[in-house]
C-alpha atoms as a PDB file:
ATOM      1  CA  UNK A   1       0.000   0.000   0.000  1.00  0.00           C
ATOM      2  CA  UNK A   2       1.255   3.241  -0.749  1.00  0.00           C
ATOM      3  CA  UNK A   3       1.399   6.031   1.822  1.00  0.00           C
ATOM      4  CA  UNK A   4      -1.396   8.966   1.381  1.00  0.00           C
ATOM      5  CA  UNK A   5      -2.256  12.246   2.122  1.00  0.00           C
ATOM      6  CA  UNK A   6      -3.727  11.676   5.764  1.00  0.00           C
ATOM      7  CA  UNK A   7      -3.541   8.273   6.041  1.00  0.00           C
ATOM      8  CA  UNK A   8      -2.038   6.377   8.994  1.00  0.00           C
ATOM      9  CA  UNK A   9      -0.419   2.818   9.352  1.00  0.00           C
ATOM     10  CA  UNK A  10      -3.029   2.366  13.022  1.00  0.00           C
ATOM     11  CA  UNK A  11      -5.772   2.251  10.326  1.00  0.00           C
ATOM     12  CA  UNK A  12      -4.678  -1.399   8.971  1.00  0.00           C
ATOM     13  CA  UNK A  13      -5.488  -2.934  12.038  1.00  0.00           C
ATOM     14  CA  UNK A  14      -8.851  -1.341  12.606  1.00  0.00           C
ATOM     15  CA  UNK A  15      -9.716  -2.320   9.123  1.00  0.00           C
ATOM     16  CA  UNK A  16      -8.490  -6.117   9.858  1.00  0.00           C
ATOM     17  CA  UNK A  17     -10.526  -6.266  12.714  1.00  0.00           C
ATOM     18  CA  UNK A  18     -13.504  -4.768  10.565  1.00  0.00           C
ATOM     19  CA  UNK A  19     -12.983  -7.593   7.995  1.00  0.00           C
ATOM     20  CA  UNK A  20     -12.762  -9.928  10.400  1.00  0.00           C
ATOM     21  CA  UNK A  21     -15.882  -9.597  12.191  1.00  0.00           C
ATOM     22  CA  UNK A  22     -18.157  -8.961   9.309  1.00  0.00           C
ATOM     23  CA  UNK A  23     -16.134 -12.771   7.608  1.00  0.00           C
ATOM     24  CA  UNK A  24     -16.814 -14.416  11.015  1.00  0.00           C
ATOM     25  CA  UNK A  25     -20.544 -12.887  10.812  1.00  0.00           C
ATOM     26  CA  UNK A  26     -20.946 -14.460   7.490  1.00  0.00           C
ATOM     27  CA  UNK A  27     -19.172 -18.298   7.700  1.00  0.00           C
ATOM     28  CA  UNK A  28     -20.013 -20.740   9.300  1.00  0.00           C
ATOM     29  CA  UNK A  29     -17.296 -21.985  12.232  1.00  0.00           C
ATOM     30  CA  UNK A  30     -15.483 -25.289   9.993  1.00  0.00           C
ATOM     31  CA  UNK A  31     -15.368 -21.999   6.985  1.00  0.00           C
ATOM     32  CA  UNK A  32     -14.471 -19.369   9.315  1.00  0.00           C
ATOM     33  CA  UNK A  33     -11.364 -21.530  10.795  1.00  0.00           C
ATOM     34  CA  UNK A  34     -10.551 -23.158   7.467  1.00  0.00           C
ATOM     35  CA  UNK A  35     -10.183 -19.360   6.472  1.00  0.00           C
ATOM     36  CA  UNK A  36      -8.192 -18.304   9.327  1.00  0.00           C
ATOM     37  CA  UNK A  37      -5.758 -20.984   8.276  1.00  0.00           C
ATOM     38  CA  UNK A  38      -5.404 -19.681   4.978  1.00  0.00           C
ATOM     39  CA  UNK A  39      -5.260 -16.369   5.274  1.00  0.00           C
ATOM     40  CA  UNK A  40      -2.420 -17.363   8.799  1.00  0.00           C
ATOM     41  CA  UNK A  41      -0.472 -19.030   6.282  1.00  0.00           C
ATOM     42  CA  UNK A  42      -0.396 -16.631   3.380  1.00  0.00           C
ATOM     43  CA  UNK A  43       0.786 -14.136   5.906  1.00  0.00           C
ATOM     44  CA  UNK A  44       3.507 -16.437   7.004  1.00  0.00           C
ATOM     45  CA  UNK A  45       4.294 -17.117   2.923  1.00  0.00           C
ATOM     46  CA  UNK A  46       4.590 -13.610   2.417  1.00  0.00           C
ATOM     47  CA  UNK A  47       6.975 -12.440   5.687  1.00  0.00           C
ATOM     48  CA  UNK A  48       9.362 -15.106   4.055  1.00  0.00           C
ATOM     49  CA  UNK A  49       9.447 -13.807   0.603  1.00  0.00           C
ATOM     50  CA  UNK A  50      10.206 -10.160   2.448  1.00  0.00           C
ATOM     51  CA  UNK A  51      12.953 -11.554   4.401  1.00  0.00           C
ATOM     52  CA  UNK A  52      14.149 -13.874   1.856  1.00  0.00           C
ATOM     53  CA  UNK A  53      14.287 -10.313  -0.839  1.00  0.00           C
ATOM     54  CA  UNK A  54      16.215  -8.254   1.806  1.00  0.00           C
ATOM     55  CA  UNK A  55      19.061 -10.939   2.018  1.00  0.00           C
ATOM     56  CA  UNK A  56      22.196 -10.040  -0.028  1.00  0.00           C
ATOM     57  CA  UNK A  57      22.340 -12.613  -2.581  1.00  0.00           C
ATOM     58  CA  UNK A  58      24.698 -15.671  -2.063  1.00  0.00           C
ATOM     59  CA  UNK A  59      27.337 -16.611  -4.862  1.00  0.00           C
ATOM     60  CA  UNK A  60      27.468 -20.729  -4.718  1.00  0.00           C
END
């Protein structure tokens, strides 16, 4: 996301917790975990592609 006019990085967590609510509103509890899972692991896939980016790259 790119940084605007006004906007604040202590939105992004009041918007995840909006999401999450209205998703956990709408699925029911085998979805709504089944979801968590994904969207726990995606996270996870994604911190390692940043770390793995900002590592100097290795002559073998």
């Amino acid at each position: 996301m790119s940084k605007q006019q006004g906007s604040s990085g202590e939105l992004l967590p009041v918007l995840a917790s909006l999401v999450s609510v209205q998703l956990s509103r709408a699925l029911p509890d085998q979805d709504l975990a089944l979801t968590a899972a994904f969207f726990t692991a995606l996270g996870d896939n994604l911190a390692l592609i940043a770390t793995g980016r900002s590592q100097p790259e290795q002559s073998q």
